[in-house]
PDB file of N, CA and C in Angstrom:
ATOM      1  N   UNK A   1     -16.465  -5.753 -13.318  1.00  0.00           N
ATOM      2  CA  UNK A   1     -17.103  -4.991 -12.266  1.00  0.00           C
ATOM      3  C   UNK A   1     -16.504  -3.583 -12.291  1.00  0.00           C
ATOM      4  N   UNK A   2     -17.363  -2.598 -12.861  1.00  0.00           N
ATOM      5  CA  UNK A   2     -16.640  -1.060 -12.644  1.00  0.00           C
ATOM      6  C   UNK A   2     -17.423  -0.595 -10.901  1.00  0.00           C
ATOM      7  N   UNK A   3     -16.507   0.580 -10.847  1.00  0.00           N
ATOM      8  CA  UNK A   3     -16.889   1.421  -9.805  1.00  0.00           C
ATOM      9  C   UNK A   3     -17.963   1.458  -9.462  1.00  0.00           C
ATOM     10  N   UNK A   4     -19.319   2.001 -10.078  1.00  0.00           N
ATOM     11  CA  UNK A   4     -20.484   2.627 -10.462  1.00  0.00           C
ATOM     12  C   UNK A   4     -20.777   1.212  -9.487  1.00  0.00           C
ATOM     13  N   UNK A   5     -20.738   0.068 -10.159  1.00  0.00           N
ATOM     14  CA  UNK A   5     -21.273  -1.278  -8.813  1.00  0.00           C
ATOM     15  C   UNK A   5     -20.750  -1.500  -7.947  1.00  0.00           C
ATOM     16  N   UNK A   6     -19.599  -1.041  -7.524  1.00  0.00           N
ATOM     17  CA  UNK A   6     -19.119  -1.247  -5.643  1.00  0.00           C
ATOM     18  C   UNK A   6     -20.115   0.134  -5.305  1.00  0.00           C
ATOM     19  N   UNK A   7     -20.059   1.217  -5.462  1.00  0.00           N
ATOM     20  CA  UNK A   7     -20.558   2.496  -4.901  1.00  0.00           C
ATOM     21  C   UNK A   7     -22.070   2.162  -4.761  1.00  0.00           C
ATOM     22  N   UNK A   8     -22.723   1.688  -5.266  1.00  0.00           N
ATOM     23  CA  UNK A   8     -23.877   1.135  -5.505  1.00  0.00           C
ATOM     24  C   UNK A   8     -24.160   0.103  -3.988  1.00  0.00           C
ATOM     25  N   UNK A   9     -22.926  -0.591  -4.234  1.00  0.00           N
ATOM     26  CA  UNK A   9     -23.726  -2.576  -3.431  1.00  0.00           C
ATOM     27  C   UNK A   9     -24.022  -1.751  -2.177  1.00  0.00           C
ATOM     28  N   UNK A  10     -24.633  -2.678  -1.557  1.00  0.00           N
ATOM     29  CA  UNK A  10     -25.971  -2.354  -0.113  1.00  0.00           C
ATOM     30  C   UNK A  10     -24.598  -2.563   0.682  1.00  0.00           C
ATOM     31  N   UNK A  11     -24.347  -1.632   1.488  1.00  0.00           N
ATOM     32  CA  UNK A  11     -23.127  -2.545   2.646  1.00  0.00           C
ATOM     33  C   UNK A  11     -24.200  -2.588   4.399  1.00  0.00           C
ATOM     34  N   UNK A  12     -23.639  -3.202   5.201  1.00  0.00           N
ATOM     35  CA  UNK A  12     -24.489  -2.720   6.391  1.00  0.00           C
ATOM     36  C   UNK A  12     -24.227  -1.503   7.269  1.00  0.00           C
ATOM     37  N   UNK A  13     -22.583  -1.566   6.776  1.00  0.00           N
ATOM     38  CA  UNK A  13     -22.063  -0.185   7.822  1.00  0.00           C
ATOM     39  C   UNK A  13     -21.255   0.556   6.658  1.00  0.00           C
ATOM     40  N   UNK A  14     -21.081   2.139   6.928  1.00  0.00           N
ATOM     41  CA  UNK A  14     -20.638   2.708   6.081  1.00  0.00           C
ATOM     42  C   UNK A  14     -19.530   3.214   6.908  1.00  0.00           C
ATOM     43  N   UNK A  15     -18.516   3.666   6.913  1.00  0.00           N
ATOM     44  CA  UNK A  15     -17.497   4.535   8.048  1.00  0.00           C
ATOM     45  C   UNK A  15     -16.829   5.303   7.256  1.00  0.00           C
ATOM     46  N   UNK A  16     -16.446   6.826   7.676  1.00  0.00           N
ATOM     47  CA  UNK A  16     -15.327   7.362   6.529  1.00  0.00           C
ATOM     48  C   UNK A  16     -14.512   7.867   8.086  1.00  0.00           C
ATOM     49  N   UNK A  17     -13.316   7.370   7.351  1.00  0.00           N
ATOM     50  CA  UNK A  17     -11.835   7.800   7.984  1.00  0.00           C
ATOM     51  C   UNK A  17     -11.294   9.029   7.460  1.00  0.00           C
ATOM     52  N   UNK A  18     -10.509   9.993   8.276  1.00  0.00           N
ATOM     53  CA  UNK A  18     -10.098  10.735   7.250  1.00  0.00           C
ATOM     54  C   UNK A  18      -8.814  11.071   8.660  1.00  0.00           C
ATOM     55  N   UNK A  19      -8.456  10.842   9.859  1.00  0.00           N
ATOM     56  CA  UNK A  19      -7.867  11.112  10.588  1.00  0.00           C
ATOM     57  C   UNK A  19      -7.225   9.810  11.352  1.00  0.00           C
ATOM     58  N   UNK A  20      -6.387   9.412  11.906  1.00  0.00           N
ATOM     59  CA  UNK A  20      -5.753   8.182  12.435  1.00  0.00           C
ATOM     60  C   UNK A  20      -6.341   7.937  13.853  1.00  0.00           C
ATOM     61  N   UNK A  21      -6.850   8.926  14.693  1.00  0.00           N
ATOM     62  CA  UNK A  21      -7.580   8.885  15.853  1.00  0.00           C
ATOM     63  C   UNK A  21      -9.155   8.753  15.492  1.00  0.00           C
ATOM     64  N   UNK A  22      -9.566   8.603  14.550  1.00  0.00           N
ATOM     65  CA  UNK A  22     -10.853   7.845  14.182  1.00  0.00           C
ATOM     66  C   UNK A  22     -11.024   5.977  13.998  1.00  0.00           C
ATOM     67  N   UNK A  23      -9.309   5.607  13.977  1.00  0.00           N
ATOM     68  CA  UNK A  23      -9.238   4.423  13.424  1.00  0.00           C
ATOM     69  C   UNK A  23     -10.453   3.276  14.772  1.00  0.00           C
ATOM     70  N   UNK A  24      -9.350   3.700  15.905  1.00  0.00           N
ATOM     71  CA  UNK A  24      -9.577   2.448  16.973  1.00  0.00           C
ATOM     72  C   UNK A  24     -11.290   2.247  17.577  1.00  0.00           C
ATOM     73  N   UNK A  25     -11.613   3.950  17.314  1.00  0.00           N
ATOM     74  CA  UNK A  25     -13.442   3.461  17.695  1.00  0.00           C
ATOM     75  C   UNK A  25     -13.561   2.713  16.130  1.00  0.00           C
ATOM     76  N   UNK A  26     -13.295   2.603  15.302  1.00  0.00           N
ATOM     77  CA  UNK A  26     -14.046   2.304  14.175  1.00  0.00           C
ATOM     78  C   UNK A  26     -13.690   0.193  14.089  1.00  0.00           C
ATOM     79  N   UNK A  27     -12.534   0.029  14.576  1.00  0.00           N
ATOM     80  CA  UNK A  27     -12.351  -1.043  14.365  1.00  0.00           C
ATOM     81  C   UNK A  27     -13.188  -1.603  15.743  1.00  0.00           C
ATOM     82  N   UNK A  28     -12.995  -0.956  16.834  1.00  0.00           N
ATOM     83  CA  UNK A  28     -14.081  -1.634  18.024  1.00  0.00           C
ATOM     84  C   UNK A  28     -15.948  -1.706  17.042  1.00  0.00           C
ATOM     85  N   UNK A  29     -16.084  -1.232  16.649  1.00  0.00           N
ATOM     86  CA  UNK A  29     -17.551  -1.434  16.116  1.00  0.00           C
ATOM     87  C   UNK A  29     -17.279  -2.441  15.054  1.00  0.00           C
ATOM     88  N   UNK A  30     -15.977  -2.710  14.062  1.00  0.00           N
ATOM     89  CA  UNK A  30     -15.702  -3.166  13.053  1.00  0.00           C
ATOM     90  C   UNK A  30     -15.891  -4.750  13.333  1.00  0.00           C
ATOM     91  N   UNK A  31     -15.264  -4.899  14.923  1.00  0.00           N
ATOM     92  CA  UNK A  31     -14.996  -6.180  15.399  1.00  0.00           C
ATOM     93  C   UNK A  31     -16.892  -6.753  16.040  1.00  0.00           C
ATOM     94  N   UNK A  32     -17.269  -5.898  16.886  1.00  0.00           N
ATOM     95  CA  UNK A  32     -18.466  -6.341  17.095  1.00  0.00           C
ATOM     96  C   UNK A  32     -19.489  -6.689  15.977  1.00  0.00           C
ATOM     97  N   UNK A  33     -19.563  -5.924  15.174  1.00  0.00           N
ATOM     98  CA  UNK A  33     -20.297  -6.412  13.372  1.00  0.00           C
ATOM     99  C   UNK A  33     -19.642  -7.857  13.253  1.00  0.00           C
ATOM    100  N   UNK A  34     -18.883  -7.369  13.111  1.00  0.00           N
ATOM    101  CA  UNK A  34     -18.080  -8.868  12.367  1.00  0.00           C
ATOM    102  C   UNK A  34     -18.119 -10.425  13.351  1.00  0.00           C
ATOM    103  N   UNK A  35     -18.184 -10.327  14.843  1.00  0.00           N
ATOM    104  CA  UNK A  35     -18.908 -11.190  15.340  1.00  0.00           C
ATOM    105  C   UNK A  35     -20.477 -11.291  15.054  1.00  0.00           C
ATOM    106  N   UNK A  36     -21.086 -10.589  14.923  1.00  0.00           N
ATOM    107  CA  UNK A  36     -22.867 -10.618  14.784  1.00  0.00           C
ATOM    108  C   UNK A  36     -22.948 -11.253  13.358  1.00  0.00           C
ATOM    109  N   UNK A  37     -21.983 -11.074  12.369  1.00  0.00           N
ATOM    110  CA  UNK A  37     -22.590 -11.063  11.475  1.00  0.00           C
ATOM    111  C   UNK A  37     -22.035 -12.119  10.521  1.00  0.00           C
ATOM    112  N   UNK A  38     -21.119 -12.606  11.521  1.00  0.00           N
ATOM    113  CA  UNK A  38     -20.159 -14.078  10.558  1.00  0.00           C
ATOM    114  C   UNK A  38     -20.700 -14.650   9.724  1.00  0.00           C
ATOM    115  N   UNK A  39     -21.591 -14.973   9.738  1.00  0.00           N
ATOM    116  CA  UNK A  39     -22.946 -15.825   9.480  1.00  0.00           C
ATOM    117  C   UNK A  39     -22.728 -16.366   7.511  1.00  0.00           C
ATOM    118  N   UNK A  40     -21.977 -14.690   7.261  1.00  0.00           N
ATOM    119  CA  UNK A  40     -22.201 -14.727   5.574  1.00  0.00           C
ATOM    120  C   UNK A  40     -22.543 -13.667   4.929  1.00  0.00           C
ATOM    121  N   UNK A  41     -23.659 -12.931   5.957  1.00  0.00           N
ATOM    122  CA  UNK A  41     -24.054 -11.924   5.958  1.00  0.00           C
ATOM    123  C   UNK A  41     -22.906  -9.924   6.159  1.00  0.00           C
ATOM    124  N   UNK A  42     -21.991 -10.624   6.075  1.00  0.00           N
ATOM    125  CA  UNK A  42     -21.038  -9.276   6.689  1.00  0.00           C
ATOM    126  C   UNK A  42     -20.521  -8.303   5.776  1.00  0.00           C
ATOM    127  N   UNK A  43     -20.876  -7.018   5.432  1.00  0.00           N
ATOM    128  CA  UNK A  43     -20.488  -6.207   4.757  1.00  0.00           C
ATOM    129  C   UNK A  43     -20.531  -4.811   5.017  1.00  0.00           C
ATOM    130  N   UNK A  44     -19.264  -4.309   4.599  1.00  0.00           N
ATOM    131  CA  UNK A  44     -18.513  -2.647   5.242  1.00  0.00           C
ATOM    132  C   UNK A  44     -18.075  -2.273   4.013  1.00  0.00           C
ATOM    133  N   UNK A  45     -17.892  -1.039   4.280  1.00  0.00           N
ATOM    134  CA  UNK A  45     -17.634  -0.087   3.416  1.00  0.00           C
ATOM    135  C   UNK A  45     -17.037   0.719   4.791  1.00  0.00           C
ATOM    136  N   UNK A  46     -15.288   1.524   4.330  1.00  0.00           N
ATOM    137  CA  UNK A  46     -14.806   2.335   4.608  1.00  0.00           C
ATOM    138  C   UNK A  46     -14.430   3.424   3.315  1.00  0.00           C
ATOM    139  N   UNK A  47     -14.672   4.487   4.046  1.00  0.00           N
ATOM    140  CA  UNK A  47     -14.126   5.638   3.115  1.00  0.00           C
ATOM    141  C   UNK A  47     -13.054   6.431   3.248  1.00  0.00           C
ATOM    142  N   UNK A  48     -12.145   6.490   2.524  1.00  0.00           N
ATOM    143  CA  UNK A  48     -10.943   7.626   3.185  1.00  0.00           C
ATOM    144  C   UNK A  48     -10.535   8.503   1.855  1.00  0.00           C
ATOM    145  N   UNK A  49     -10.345   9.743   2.350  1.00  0.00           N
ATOM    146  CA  UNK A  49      -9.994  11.045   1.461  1.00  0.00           C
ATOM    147  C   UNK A  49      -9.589  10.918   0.140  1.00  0.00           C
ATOM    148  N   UNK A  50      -9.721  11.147  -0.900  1.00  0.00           N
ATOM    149  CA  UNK A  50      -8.864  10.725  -2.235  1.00  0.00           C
ATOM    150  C   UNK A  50      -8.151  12.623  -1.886  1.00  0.00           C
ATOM    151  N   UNK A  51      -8.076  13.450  -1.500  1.00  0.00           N
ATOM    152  CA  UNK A  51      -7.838  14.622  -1.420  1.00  0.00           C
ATOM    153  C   UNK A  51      -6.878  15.243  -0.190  1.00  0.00           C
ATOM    154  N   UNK A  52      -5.737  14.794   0.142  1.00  0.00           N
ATOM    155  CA  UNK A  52      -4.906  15.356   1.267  1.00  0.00           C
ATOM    156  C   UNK A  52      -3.449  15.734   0.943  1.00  0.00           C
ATOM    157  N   UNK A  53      -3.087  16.226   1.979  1.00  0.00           N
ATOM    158  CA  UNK A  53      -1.145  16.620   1.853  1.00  0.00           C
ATOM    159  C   UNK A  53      -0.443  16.052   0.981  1.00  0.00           C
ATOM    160  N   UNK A  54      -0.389  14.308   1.221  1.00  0.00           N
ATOM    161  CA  UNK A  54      -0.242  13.585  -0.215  1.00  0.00           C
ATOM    162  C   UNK A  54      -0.781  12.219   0.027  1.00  0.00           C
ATOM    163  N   UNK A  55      -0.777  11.602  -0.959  1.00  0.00           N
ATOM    164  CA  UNK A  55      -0.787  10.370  -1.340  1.00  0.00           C
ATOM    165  C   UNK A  55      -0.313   8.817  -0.415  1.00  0.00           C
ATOM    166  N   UNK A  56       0.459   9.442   0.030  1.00  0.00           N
ATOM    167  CA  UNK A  56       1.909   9.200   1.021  1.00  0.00           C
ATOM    168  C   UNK A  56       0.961   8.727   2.723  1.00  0.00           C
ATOM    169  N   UNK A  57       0.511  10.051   2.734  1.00  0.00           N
ATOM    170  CA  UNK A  57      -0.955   9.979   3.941  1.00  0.00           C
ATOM    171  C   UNK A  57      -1.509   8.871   3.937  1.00  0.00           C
ATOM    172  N   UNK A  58      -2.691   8.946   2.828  1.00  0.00           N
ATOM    173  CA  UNK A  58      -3.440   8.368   2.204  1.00  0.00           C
ATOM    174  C   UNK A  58      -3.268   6.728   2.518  1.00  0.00           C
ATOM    175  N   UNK A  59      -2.254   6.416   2.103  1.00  0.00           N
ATOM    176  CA  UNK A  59      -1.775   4.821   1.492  1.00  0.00           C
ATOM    177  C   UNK A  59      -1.477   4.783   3.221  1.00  0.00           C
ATOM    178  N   UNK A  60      -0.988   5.346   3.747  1.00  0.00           N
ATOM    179  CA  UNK A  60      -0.347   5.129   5.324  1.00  0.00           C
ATOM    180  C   UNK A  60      -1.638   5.093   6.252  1.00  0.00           C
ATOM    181  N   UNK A  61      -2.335   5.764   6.428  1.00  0.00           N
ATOM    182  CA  UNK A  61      -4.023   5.698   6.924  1.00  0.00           C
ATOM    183  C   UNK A  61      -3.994   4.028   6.292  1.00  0.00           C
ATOM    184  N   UNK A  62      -4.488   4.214   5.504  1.00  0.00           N
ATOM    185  CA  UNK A  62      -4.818   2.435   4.776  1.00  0.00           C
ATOM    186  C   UNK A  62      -4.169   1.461   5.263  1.00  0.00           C
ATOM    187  N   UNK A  63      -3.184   1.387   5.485  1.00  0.00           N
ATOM    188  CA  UNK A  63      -2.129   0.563   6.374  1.00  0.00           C
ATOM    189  C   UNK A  63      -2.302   0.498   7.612  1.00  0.00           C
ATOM    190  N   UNK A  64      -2.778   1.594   8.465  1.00  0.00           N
ATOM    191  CA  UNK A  64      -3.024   1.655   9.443  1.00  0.00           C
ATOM    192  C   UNK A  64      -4.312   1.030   9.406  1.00  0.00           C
ATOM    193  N   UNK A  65      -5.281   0.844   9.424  1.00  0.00           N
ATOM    194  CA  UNK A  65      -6.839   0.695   9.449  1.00  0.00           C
ATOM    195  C   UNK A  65      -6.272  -1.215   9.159  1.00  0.00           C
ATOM    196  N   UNK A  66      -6.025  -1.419   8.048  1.00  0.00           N
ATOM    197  CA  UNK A  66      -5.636  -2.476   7.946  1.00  0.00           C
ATOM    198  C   UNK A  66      -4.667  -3.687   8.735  1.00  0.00           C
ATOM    199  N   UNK A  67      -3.623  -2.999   9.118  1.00  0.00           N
ATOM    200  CA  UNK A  67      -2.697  -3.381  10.514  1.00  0.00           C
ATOM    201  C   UNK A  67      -3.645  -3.392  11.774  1.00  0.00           C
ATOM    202  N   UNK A  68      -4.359  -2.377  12.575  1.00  0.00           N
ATOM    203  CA  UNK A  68      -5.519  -2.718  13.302  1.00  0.00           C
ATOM    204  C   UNK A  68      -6.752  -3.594  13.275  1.00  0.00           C
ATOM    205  N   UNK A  69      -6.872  -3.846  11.951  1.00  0.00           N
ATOM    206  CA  UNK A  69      -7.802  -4.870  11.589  1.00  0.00           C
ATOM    207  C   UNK A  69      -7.461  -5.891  11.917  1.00  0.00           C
ATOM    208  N   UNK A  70      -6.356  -6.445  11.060  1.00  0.00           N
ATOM    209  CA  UNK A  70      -5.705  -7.625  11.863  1.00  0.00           C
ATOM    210  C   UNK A  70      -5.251  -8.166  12.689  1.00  0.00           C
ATOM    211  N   UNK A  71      -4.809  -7.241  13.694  1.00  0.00           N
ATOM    212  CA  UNK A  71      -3.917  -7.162  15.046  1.00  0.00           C
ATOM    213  C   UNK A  71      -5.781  -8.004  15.810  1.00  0.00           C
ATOM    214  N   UNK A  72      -6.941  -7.045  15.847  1.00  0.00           N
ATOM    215  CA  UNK A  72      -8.184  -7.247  16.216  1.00  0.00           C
ATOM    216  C   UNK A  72      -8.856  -8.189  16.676  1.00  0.00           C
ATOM    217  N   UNK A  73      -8.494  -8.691  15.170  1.00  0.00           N
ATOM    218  CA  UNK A  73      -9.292 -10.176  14.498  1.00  0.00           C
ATOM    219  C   UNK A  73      -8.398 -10.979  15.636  1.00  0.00           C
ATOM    220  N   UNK A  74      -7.369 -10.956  15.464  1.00  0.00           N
ATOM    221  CA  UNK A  74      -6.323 -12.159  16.249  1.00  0.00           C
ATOM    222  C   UNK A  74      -6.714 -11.917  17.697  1.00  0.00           C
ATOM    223  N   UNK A  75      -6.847 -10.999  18.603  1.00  0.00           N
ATOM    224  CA  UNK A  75      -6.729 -10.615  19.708  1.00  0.00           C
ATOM    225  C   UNK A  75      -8.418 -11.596  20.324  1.00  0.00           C
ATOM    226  N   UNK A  76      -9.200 -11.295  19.078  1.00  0.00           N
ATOM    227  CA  UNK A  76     -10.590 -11.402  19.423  1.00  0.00           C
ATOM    228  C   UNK A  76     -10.933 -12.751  19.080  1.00  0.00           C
ATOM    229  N   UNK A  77      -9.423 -13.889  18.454  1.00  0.00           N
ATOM    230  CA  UNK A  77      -9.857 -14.889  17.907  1.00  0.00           C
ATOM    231  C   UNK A  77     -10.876 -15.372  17.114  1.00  0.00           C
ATOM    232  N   UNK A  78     -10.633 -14.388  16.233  1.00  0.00           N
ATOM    233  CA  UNK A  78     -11.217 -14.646  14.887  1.00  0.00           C
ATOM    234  C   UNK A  78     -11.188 -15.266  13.692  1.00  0.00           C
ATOM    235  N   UNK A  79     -11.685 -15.705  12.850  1.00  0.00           N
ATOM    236  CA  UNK A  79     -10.681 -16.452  12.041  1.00  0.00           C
ATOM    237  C   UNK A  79     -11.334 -15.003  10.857  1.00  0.00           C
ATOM    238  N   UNK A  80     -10.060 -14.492  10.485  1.00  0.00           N
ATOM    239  CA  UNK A  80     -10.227 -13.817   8.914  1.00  0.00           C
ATOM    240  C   UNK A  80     -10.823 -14.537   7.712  1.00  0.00           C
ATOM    241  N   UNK A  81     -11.807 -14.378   7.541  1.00  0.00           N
ATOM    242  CA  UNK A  81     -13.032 -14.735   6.241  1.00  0.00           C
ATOM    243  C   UNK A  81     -13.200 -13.361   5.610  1.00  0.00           C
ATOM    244  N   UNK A  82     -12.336 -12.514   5.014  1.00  0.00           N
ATOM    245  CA  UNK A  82     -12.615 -11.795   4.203  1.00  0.00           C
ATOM    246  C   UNK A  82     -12.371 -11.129   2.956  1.00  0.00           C
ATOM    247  N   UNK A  83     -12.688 -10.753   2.165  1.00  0.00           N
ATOM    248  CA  UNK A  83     -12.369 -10.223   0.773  1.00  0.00           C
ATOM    249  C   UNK A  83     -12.748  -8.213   0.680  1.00  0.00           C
ATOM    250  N   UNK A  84     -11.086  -8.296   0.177  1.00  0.00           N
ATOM    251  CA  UNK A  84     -11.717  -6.833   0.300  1.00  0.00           C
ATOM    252  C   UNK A  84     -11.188  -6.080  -1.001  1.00  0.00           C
ATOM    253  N   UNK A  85     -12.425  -5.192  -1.206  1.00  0.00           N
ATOM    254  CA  UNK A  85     -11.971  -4.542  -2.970  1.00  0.00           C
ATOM    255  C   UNK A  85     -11.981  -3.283  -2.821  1.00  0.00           C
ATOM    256  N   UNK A  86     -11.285  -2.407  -3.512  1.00  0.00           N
ATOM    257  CA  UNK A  86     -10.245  -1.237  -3.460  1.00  0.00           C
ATOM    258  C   UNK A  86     -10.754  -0.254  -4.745  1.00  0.00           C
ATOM    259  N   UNK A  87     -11.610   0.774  -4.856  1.00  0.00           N
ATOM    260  CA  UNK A  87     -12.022   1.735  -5.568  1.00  0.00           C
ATOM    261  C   UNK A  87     -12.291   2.937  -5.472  1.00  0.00           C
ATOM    262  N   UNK A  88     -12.490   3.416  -6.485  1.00  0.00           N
ATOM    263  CA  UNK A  88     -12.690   5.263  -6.330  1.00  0.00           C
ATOM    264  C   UNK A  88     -13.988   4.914  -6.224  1.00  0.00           C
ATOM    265  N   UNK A  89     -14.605   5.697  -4.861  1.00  0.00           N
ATOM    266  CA  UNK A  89     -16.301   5.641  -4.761  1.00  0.00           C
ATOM    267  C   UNK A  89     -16.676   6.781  -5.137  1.00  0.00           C
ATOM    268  N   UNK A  90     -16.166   8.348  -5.227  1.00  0.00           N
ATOM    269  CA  UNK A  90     -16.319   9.376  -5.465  1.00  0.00           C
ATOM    270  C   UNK A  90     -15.415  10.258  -6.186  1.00  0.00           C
ATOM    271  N   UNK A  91     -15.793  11.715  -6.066  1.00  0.00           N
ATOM    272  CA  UNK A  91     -14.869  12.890  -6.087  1.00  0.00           C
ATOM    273  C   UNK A  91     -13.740  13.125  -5.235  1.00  0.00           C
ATOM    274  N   UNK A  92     -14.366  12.580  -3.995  1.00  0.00           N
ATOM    275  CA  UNK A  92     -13.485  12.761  -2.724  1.00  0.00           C
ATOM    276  C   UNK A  92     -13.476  12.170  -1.979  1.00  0.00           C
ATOM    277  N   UNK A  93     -13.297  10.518  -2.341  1.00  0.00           N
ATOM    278  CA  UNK A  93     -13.369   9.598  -1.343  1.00  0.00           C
ATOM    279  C   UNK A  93     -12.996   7.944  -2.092  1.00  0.00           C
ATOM    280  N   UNK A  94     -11.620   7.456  -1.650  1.00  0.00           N
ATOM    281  CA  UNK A  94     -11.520   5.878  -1.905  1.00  0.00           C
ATOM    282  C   UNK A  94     -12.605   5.255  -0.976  1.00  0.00           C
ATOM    283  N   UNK A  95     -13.092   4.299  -1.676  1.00  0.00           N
ATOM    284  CA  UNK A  95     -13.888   3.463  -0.910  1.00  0.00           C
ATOM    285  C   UNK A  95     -13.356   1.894  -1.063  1.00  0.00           C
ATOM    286  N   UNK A  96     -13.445   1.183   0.317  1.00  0.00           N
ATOM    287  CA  UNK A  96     -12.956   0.100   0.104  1.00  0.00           C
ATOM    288  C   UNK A  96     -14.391  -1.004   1.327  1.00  0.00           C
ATOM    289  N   UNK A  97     -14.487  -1.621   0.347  1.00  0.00           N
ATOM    290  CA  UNK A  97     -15.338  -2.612   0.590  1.00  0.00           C
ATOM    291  C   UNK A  97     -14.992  -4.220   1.503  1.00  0.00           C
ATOM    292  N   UNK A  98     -15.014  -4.150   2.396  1.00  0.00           N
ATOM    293  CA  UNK A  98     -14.755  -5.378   3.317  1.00  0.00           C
ATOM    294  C   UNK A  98     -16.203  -6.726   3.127  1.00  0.00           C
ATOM    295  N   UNK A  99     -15.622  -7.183   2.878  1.00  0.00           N
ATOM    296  CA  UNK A  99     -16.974  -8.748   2.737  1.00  0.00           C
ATOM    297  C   UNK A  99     -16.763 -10.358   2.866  1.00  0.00           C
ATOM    298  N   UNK A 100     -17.935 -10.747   3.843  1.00  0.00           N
ATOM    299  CA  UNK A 100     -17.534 -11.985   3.620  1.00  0.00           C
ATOM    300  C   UNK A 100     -17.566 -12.542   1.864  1.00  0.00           C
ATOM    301  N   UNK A 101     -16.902 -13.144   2.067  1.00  0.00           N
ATOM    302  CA  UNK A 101     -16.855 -13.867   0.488  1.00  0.00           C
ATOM    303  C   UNK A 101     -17.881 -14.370  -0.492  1.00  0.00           C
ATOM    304  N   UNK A 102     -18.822 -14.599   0.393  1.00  0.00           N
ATOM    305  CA  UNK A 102     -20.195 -15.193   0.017  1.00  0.00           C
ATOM    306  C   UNK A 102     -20.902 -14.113  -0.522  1.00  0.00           C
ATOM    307  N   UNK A 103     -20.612 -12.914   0.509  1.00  0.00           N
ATOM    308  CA  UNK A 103     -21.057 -11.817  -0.433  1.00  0.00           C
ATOM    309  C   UNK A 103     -20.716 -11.366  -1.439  1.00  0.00           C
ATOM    310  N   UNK A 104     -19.130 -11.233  -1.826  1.00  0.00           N
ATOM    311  CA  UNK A 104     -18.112 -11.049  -2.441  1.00  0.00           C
ATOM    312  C   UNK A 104     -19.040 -11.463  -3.763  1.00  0.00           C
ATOM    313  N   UNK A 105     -19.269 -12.833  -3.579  1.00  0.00           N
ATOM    314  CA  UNK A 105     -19.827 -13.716  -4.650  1.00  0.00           C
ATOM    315  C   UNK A 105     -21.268 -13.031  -5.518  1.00  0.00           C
ATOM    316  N   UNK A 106     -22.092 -12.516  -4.294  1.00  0.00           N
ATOM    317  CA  UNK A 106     -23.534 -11.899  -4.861  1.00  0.00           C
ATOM    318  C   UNK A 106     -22.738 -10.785  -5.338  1.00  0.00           C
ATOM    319  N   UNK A 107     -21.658 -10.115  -5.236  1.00  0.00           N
ATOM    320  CA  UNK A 107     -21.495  -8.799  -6.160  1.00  0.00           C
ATOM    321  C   UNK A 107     -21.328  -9.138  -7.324  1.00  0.00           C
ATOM    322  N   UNK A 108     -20.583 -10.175  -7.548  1.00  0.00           N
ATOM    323  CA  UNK A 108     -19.890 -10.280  -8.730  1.00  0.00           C
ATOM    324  C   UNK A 108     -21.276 -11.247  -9.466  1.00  0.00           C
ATOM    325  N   UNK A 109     -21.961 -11.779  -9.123  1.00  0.00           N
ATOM    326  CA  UNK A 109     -23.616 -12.371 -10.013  1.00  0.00           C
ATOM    327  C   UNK A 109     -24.299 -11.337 -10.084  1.00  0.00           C
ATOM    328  N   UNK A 110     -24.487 -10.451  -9.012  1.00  0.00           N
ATOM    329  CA  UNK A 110     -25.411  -9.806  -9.707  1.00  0.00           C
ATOM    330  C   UNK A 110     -25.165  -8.079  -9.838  1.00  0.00           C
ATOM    331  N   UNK A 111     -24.037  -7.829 -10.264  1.00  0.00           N
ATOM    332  CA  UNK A 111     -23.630  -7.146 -10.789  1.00  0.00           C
ATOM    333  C   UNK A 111     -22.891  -7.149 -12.074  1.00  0.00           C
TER     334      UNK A 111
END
């Protein structure tokens, strides 16, 4: 599976992060999807900067988004069903793909 097919797959929500006070509205919508859409059907796409101060940022944003994710899920009694894959979607933007697994599965057939 190269890049060219994550940047491609259909997601339902797209979000780009690029600031740490963007995180908590994004995970409140993150969490309501993800109840609606348990089903099998659940797929996100976040975007964050490939381009800042450093790298250092970058990876720390990611941690953050991710640490809120989980903190979320638990709060909202959720059970975590997800798979998530980690790529350059652009010039100027990591993209990381959140999915239920089932979907996970249609990327990897039919891609």
């Amino acid at each position: 599976m190269n890049s060219s097919q994550l940047v491609n797959f259909p997601v339902r929500l797209t979000c780009k992060i690029s600031d740490v006070s963007e995180i908590k509205p994004m995970i409140d919508e993150f969490i309501y999807h993800y109840k609606k859409f348990q089903s099998g059907e659940f797929s996100w796409r976040i975007l964050l900067p490939r381009h800042s101060k450093s790298d250092h940022d970058i990876k720390r944003l990611g941690a953050a988004i991710y640490g809120e994710l989980m903190i979320s899920l638990k709060k909202n009694k959720l059970i975590v069903n997800l798979r998530d894959l980690r790529y350059i979607h652009d010039d100027d933007n990591y993209g990381w793909l959140l999915l239920n697994p089932k979907m996970a599965e249609k990327l990897e057939k039919n891609y």
